[in-house]
Protein backbone atom coordinates (compact mmCIF):
# COMPACT_ATOMS: atom_id res chain seq x y z
CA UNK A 1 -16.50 -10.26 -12.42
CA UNK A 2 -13.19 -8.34 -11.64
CA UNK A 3 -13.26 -7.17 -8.19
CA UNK A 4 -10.46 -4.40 -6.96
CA UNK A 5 -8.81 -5.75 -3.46
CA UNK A 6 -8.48 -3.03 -1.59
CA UNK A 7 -8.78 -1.37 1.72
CA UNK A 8 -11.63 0.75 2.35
CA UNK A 9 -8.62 3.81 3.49
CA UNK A 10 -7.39 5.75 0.91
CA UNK A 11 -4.01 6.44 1.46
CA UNK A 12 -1.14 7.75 -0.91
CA UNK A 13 1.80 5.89 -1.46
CA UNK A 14 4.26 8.21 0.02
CA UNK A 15 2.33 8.47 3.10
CA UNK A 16 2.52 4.84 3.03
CA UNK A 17 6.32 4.65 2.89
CA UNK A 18 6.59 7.32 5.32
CA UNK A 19 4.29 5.12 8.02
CA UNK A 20 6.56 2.37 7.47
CA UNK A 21 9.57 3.84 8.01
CA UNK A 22 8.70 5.82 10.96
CA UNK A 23 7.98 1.91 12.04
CA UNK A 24 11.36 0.76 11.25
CA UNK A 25 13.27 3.27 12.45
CA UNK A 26 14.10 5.23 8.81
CA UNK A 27 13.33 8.18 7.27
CA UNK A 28 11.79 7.30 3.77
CA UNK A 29 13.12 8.96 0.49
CA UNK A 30 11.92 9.77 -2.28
CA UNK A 31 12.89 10.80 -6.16
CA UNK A 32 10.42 12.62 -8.47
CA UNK A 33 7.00 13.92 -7.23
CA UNK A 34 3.74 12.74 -7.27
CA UNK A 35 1.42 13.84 -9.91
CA UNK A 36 -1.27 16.74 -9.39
CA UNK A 37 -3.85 13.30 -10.00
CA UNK A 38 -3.69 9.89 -8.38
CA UNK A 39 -5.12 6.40 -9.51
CA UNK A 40 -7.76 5.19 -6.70
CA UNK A 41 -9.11 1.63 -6.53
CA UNK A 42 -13.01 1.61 -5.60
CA UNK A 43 -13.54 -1.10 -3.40
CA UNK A 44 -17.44 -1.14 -2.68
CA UNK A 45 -17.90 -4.45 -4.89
CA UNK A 46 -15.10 -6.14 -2.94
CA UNK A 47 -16.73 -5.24 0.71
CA UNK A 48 -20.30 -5.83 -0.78
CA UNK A 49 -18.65 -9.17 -1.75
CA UNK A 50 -16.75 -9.82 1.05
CA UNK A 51 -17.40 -7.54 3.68
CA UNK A 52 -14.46 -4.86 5.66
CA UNK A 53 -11.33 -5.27 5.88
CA UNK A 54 -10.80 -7.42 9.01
CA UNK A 55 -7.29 -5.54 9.74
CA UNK A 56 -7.02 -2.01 10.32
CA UNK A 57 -3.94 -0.56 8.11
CA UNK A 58 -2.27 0.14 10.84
CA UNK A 59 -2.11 -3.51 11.82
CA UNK A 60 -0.85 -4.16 8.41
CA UNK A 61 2.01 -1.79 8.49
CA UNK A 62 2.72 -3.25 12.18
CA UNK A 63 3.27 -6.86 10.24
CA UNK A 64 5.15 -5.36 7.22
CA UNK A 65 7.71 -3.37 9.59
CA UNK A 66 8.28 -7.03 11.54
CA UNK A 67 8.76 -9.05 8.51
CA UNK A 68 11.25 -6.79 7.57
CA UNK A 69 12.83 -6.06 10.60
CA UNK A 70 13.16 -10.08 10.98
CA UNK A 71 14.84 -10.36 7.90
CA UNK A 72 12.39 -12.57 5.98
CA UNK A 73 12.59 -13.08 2.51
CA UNK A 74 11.27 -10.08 0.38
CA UNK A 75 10.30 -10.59 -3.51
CA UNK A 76 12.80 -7.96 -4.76
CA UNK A 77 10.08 -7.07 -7.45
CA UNK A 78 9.26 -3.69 -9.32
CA UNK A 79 5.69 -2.20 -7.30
CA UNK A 80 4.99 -0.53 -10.71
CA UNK A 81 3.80 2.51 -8.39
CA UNK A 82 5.17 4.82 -10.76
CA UNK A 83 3.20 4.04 -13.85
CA UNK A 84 -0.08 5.45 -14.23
CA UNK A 85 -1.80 4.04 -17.49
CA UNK A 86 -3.28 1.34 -14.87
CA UNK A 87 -1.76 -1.88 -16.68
CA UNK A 88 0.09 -3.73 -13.92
């Protein structure tokens, strides 16, 4: 069985990189625009499965904004957010 993980939010991608720079202390920017459509994950099998989410997304954004702000490692890797023929 394939299961999307996902949040239960829905939440675009540039709203996303907004929150987390209003976090850090940046002003996120952006090239191209979004598409008049957007790609959406259903999670209901995963929270059947496995229940909510047991972070709110703000909590999540709260950890993201610290790891960076720390200076952790980061991947460096492609997010693929700009294709949208679903193969990632």
């Amino acid at each position: 069985m394939v299961v999307n993980v996902t949040g239960s939010e829905t939440i675009a991608v540039r709203a996303a990189a907004q929150e987390l720079g209003r976090r850090l202390g940046r002003e996120a920017t952006f090239t191209g625009e979004e598409a008049p459509t957007a790609l959406l994950s259903d999670s209901a099998k995963m929270r059947q499965r496995f229940g909510p989410p047991a972070m709110p997304l703000g909590t999540l954004f709260d950890w993201v904004a610290a790891w960076v702000r720390a200076g952790n490692p980061l991947l460096g890797k492609p997010t693929g957010f700009e294709k949208r023929d679903g193969a990632f």
